[in-house]
Protein backbone atom coordinates (compact mmCIF):
# COMPACT_ATOMS: atom_id res chain seq x y z
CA UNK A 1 0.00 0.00 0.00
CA UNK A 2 1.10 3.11 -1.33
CA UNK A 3 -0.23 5.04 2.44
CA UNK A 4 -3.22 6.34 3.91
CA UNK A 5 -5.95 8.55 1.64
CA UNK A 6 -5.48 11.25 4.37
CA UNK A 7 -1.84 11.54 3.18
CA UNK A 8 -3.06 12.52 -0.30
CA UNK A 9 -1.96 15.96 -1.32
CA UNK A 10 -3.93 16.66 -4.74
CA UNK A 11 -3.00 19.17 -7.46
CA UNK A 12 -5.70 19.10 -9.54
CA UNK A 13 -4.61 19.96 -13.58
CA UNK A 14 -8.03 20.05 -15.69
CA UNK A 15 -9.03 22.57 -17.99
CA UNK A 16 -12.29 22.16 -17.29
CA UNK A 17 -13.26 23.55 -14.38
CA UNK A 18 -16.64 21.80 -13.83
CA UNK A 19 -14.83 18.65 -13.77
CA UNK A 20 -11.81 20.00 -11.54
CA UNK A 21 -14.58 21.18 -9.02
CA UNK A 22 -16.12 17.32 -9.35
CA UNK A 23 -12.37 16.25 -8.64
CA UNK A 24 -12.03 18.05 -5.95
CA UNK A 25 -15.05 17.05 -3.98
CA UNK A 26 -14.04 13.39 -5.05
CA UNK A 27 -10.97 13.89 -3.28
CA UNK A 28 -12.24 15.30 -0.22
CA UNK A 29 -14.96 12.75 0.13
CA UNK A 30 -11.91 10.19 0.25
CA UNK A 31 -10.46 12.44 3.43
CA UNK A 32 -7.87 14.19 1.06
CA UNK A 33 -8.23 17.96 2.60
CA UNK A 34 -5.02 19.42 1.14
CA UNK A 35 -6.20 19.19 -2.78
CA UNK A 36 -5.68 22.46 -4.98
CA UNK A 37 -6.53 23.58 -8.34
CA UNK A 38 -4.86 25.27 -11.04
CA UNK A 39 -6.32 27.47 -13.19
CA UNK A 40 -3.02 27.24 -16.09
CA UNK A 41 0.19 26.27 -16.17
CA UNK A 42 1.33 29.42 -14.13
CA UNK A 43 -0.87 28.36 -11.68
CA UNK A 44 0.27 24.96 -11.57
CA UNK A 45 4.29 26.09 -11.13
CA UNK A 46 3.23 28.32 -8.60
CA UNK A 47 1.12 25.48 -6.77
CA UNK A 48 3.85 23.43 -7.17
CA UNK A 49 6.76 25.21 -5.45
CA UNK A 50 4.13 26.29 -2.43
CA UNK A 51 2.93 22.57 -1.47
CA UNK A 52 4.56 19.42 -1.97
CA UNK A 53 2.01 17.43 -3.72
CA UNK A 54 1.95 13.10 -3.85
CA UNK A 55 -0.87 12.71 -6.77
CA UNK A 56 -1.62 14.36 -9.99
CA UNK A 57 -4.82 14.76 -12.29
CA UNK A 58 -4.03 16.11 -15.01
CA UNK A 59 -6.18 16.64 -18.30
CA UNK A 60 -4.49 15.93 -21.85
CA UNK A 61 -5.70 19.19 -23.09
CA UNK A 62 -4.32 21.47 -19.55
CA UNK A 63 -3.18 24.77 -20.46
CA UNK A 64 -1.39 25.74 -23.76
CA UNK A 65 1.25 23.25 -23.13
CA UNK A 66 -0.73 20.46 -23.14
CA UNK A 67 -1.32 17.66 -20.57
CA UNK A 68 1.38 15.13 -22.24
CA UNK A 69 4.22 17.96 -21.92
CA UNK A 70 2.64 18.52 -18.76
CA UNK A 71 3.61 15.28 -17.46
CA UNK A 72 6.99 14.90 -18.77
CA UNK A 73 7.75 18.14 -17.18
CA UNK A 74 6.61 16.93 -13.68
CA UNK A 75 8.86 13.57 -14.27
CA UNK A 76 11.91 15.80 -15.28
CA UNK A 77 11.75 17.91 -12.00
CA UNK A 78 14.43 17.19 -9.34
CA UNK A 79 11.50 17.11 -6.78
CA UNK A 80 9.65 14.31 -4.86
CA UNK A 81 6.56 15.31 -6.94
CA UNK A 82 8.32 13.85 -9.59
CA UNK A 83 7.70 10.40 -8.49
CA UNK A 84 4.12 11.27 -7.35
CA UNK A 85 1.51 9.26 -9.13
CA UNK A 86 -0.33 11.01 -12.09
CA UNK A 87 -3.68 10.13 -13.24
CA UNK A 88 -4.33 11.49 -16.77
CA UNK A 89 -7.57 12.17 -17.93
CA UNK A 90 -8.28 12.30 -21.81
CA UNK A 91 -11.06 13.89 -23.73
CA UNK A 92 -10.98 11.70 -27.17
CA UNK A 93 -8.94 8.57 -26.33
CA UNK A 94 -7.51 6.55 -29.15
CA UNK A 95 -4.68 4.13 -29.15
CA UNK A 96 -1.60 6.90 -29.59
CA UNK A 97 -3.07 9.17 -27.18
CA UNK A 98 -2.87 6.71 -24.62
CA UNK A 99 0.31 5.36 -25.80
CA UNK A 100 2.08 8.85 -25.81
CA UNK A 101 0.49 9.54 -21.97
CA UNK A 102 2.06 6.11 -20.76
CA UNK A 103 5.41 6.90 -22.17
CA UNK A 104 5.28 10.51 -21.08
CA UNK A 105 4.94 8.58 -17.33
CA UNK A 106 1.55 8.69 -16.29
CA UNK A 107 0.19 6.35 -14.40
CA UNK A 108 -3.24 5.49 -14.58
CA UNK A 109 -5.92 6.71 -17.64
CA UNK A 110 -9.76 7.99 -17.27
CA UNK A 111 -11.47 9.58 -20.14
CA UNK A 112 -13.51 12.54 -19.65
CA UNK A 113 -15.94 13.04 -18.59
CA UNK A 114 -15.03 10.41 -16.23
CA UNK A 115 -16.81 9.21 -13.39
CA UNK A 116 -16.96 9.33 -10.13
CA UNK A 117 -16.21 5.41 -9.69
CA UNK A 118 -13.84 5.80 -12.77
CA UNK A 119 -11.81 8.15 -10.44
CA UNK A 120 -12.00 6.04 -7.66
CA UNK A 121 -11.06 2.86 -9.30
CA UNK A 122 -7.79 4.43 -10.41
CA UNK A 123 -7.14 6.08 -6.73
CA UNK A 124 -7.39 2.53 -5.27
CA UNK A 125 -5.35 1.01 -7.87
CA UNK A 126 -2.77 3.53 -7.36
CA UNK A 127 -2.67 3.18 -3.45
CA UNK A 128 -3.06 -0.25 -3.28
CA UNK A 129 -0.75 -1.72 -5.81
CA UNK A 130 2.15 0.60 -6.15
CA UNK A 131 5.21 -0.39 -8.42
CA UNK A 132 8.89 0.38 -9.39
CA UNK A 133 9.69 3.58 -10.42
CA UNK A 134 11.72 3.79 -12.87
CA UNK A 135 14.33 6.65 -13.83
CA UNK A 136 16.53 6.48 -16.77
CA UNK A 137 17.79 8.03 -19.59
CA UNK A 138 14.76 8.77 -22.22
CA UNK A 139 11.74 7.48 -19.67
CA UNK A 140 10.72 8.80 -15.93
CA UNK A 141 7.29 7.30 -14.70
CA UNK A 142 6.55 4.05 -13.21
CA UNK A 143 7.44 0.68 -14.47
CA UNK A 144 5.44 -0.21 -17.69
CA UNK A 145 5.89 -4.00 -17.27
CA UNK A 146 2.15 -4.86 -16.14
CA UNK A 147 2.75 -8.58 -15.66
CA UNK A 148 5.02 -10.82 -13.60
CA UNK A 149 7.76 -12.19 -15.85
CA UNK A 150 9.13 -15.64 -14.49
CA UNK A 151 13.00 -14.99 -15.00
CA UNK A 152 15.78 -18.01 -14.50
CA UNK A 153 18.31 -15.54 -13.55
CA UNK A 154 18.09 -12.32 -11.25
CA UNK A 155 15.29 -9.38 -12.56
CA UNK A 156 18.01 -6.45 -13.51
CA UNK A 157 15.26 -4.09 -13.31
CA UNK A 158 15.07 -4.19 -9.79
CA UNK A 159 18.58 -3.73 -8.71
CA UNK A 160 19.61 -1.37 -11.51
CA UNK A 161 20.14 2.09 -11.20
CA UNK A 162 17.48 4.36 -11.71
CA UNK A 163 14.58 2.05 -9.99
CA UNK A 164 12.61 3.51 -7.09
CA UNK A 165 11.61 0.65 -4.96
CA UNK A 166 7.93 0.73 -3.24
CA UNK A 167 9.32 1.64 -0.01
CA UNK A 168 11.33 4.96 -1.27
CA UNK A 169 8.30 5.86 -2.82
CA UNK A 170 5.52 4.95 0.19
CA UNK A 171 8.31 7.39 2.25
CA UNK A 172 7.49 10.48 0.31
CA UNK A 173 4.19 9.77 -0.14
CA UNK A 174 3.97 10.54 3.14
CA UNK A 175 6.33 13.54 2.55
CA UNK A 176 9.43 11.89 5.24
C-alpha cells in the first residue's frame, strides 16, 4: 500500500473547471483535505513550489502546453513530486493518445468526462498496488511492465540504477 488517503496531497490539472470542481469534492470525500486547483500552467508552477504534492490529475488538453508535456515536465523535475503518481484524464482517447500519456509517465488513464467510480477505481489502484519507479535516460514514470515475468536468472530491473523501490516511494508519499 502506497499510504493512507489522508496523506493525499492533490493538485488538480483540468481545464475544465466543472470537472476539476467534481475532482475536488471526489478527493475530499476520500479524506484528502489538502487538494488544490490550477487554473493554467502558471498556476500549476506556482502550486507546485508552495505545497509538496503526492498525486496528480491532469487533463491531456491542460493549459497551452498540453497535458502530455505537462507530465513529462513533472517527471523531469528534481522534486519528490516527480515520483508522485499522475492520473491522466483524456477527452478523445484513441490508441496513440494513450500510448504517448504512458510513455510521457503517467500512471493510470480515465477519459472525460469520467466518473466518479472511474476516479476512484484508479485512486485505489494507485494506493493499493504501487510499483517500481523507474528513472533512466529517455523514460521517468513508473514501471510499464504490467505482468510478472518468471525470470531463471536475477530481474536487472530491480537492482539497476534508476529504480525507485515501493518503499522509497511509500516514504514520500507521506512527505518523510
Amino acid at each position: 500500500m502506497l499510504g493512507s488517503k489522508k496523506d493525499l496531497r492533490v493538485l488538480i490539472a483540468l481545464a475544465n473547471g466543472q470537472a476539476a470542481e467534481g475532482a475536488r469534492a471526489v478527493f475530499k470525500e476520500q479524506g484528502a483535505d489538502r487538494n488544490q486547483i490550477a487554473e493554467g500552467k502558471r498556476d500549476a508552477l506556482e502550486l507546485m513550489n508552495n505545497t509538496s504534492f503526492n498525486l496528480l490529475l491532469v487533463e491531456d488538453t491542460f493549459s497551452d502546453l498540453g497535458g502530455v508535456d505537462f507530465v513529462r515536465f513533472v517527471r523531469m523535475m528534481n522534486a519528490p513530486i516527480s515520483v508522485a503518481p499522475i492520473i491522466f484524464a483524456i477527452k478523445d482517447p484513441d490508441r496513440n493518445k494513450v500510448i504517448e500519456a504512458r510513455d510521457a509517465g503517467a500512471n493510470k488513464m480515465v477519459i472525460m468526462p469520467f466518473t466518479t467510480a472511474g476516479l476512484l477505481k484508479n485512486l485505489k489502484d494507485i494506493m493499493l498496488n504501487p510499483g517500481l519507479f523507474i528513472r533512466v535516460t529517455g523514460y521517468s514514470g513508473p514501471c510499464r511492465r504490467k505482468q510478472e515475468v518468471v525470470l531463471n536468472r536475477p530481474d536487472r530491473r530491480k537492482s539497476q540504477q534508476g529504480a525507485l523501490s515501493v518503499e522509497k516511494q511509500q516514504q514520500l508519499f507521506k512527505g518523510v
